[in-house]
C-alpha atoms as a PDB file:
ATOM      1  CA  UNK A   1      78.257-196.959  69.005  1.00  0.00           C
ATOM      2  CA  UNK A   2      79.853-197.342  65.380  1.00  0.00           C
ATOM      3  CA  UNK A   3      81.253-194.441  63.512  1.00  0.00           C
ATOM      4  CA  UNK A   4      78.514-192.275  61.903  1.00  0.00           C
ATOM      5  CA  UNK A   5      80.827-192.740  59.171  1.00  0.00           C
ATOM      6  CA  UNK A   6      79.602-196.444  58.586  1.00  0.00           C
ATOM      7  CA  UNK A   7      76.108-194.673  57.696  1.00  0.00           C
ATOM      8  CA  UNK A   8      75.549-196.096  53.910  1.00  0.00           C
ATOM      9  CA  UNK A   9      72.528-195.569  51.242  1.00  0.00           C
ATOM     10  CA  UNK A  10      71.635-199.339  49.501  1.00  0.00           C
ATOM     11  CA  UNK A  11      68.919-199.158  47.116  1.00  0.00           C
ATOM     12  CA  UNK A  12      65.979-201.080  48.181  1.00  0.00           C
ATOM     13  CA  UNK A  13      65.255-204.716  46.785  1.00  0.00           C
ATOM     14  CA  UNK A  14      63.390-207.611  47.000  1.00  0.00           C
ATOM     15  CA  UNK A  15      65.259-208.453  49.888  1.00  0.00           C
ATOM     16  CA  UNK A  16      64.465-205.504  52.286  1.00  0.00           C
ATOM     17  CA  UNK A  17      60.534-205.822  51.502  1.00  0.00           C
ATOM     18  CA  UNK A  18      59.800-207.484  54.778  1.00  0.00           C
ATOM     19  CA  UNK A  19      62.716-205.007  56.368  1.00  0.00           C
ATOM     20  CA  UNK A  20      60.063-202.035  54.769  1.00  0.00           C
ATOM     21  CA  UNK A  21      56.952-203.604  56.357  1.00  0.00           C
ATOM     22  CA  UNK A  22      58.363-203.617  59.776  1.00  0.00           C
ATOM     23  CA  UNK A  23      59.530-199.889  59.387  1.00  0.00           C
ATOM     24  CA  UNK A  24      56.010-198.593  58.307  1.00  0.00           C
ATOM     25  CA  UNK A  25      54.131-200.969  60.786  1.00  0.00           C
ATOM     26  CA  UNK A  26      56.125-198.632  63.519  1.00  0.00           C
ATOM     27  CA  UNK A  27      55.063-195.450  62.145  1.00  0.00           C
ATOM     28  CA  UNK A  28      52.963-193.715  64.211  1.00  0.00           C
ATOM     29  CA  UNK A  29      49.222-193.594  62.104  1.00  0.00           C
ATOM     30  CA  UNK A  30      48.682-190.372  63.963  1.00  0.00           C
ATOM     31  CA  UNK A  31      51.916-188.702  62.289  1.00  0.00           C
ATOM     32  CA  UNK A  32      51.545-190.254  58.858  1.00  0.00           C
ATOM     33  CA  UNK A  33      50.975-188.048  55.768  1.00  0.00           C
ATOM     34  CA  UNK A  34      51.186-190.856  52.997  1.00  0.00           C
ATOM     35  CA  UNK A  35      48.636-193.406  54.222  1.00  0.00           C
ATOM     36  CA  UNK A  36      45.275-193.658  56.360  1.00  0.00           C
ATOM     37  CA  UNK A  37      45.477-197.226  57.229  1.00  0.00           C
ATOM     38  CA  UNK A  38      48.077-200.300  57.683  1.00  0.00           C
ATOM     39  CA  UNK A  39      48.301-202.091  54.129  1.00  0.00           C
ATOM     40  CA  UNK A  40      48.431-206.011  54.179  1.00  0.00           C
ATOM     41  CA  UNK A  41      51.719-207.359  53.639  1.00  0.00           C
ATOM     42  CA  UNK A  42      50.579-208.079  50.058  1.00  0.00           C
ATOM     43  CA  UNK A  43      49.552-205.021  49.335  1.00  0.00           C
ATOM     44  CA  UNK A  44      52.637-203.195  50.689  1.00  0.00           C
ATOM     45  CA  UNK A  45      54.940-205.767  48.444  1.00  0.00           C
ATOM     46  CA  UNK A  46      53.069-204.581  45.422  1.00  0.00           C
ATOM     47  CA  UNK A  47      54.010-200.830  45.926  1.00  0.00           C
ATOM     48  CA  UNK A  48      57.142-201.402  46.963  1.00  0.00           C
ATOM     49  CA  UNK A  49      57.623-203.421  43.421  1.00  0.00           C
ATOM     50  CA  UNK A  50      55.840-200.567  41.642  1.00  0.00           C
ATOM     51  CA  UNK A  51      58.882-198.385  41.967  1.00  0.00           C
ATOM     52  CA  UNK A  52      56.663-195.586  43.412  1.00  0.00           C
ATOM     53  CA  UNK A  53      60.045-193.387  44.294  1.00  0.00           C
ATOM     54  CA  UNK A  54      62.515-191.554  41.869  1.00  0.00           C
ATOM     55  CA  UNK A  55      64.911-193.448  44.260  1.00  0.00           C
ATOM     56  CA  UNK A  56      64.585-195.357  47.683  1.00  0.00           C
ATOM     57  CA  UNK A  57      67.353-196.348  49.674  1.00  0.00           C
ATOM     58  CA  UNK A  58      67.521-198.497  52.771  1.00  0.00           C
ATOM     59  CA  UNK A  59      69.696-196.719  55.302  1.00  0.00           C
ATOM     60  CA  UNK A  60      72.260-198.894  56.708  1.00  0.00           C
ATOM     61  CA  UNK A  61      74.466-198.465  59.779  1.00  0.00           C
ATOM     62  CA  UNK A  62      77.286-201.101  59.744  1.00  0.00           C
ATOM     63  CA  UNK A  63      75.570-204.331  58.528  1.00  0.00           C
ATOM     64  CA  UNK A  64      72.406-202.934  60.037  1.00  0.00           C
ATOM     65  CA  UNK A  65      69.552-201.765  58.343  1.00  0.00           C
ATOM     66  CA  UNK A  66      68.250-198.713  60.200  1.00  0.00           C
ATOM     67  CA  UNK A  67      65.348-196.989  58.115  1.00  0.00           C
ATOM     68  CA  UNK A  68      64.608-195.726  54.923  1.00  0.00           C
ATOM     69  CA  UNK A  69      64.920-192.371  52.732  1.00  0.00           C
ATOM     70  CA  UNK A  70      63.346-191.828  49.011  1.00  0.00           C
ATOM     71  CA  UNK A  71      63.379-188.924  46.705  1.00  0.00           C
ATOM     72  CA  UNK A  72      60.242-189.017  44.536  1.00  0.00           C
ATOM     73  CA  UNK A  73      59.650-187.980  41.010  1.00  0.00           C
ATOM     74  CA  UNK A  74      58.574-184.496  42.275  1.00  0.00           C
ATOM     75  CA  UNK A  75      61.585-184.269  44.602  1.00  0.00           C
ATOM     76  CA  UNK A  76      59.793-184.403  47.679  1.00  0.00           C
ATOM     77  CA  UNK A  77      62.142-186.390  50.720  1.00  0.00           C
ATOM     78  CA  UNK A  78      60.675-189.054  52.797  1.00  0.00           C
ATOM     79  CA  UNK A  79      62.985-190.406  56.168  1.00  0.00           C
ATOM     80  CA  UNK A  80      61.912-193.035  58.645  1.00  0.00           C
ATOM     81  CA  UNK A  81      64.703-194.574  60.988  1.00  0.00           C
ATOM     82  CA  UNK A  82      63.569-197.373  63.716  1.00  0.00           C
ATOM     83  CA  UNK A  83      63.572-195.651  67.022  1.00  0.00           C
ATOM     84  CA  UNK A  84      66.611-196.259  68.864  1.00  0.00           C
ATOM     85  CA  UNK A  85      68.562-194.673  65.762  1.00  0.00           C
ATOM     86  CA  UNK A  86      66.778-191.318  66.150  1.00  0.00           C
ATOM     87  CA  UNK A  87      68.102-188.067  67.709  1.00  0.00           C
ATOM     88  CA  UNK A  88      71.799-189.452  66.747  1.00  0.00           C
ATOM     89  CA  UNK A  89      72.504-187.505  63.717  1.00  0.00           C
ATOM     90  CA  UNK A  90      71.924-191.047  61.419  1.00  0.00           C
ATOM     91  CA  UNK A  91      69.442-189.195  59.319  1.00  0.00           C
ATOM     92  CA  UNK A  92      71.047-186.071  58.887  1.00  0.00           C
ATOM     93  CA  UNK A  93      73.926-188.018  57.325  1.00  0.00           C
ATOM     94  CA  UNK A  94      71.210-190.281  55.103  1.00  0.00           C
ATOM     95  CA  UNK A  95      69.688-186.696  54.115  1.00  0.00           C
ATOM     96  CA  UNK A  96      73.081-185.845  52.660  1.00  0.00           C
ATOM     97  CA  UNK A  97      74.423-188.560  51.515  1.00  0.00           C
ATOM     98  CA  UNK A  98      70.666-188.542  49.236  1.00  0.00           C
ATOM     99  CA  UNK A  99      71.104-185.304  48.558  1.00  0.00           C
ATOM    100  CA  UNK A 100      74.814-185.858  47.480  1.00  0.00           C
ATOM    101  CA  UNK A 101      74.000-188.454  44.971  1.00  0.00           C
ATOM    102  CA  UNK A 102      70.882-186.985  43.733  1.00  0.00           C
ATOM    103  CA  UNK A 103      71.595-183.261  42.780  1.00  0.00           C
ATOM    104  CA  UNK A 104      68.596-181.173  42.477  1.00  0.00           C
ATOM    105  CA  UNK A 105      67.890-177.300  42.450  1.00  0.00           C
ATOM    106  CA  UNK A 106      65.931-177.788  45.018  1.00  0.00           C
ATOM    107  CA  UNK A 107      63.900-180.349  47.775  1.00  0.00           C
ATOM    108  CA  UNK A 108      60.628-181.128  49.249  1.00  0.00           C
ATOM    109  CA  UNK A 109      59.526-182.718  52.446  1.00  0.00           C
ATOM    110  CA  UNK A 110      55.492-182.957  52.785  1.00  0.00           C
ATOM    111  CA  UNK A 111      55.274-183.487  56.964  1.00  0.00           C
ATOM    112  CA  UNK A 112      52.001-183.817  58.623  1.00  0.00           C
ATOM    113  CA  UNK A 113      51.562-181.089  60.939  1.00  0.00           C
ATOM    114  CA  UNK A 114      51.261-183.368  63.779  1.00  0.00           C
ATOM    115  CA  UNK A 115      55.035-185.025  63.653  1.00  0.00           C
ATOM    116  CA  UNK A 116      56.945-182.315  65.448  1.00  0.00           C
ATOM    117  CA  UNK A 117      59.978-185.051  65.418  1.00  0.00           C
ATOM    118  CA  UNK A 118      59.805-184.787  61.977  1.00  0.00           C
ATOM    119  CA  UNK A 119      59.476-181.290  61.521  1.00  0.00           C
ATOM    120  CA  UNK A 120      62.452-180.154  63.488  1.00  0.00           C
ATOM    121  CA  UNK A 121      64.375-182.806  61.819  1.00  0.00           C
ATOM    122  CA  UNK A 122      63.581-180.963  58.831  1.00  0.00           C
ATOM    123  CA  UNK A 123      63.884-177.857  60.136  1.00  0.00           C
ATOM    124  CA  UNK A 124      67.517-178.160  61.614  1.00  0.00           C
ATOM    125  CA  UNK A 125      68.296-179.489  58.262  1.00  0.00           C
ATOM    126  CA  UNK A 126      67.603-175.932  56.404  1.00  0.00           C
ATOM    127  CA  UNK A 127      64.594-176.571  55.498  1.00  0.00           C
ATOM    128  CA  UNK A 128      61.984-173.882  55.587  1.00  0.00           C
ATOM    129  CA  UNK A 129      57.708-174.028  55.705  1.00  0.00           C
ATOM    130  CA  UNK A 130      56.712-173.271  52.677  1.00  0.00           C
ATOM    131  CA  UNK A 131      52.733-174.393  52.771  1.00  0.00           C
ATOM    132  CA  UNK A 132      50.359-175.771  54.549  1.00  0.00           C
ATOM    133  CA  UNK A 133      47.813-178.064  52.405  1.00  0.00           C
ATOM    134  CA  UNK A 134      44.037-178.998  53.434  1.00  0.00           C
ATOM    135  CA  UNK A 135      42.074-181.707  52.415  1.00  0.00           C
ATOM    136  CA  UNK A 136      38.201-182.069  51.678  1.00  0.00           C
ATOM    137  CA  UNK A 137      36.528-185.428  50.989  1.00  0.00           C
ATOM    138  CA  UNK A 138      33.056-186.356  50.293  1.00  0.00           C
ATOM    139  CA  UNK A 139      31.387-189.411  49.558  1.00  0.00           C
ATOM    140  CA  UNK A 140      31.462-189.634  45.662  1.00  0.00           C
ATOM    141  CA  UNK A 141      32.789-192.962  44.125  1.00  0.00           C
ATOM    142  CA  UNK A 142      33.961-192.366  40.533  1.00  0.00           C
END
C-alpha cells in the first residue's frame, strides 16, 4: 500500500464525470440520503456541470482516483470512497485535507440513519448528532 501521504484533493472536471457515475452507481440505494433512484448518465452529467457543491473534489490516492468529498453552500460534507479504500484512514485524511483548505466555523454531514459505515466514520471524526429530520410526502403536483 502507498503512503497515506500520497492522499490528494483535485477538483472535479469534465474529465472525472464518468469516474462520478461509477462512484454513485456503487452506492448502496438503501444508505443514500441525496437521491431515491439511479439518474441516467445524462442526467447525472448535467448536475455534475451545474456546480451543485460549494466545492467537490475527487479524492486521489497516487494516480488513482479513489472517491469523492464536497462541501456545499450550507457547509454540509459529503464522502464516498470505492470499497476497497474504506476502513484505511483515506477519508479521514480527505476530511482534513477539505477541511484544511476550506475553513469554516463549523461543518455538517446529513447521514441517513441507515449507513452505520457512514455514521461512525463521522462519528470518529468528532462529529456529534445533532438532529434527526423526517419526511412527509403526498401526492400534490405543483
Amino acid at each position: 500500500m502507498k503512503k497515506l501521504s500520497s492522499i490528494k484533493l483535485k477538483h472535479v472536471s469534465s474529465s472525472d464525470y464518468r469516474f462520478l457515475y461509477v462512484l454513485l452507481k456503487k452506492r448502496d440505494p438503501r444508505a443514500n440520503i441525496s437521491h431515491r433512484k439511479m439518474p441516467t448518465y445524462k442526467q447525472h452529467r448535467n448536475f455534475v456541470k451545474s456546480k451543485p457543491y460549494a466545492k467537490w473534489y475527487i479524492i486521489q490516492y497516487g494516480n488513482s482516483k479513489v472517491g469523492s468529498i464536497y462541501l456545499s453552500k450550507s457547509d454540509e460534507i459529503g464522502i464516498f470512497l470505492k470499497k476497497e479504500m474504506q476502513g484505511k484512514h483515506v477519508g479521514t485524511i480527505a476530511l482534513n485535507l477539505l477541511i484544511a483548505k476550506n475553513p469554516r466555523r463549523r461543518y455538517l454531514a446529513n447521514v441517513n440513519p441507515k449507513n452505520s459505515k457512514s455514521i461512525k466514520f463521522f462519528k470518529r471524526n468528532n462529529f456529534k448528532l445533532i438532529s434527526y429530520t423526517y419526511e412527509f410526502e403526498t401526492d400534490y403536483k405543483n
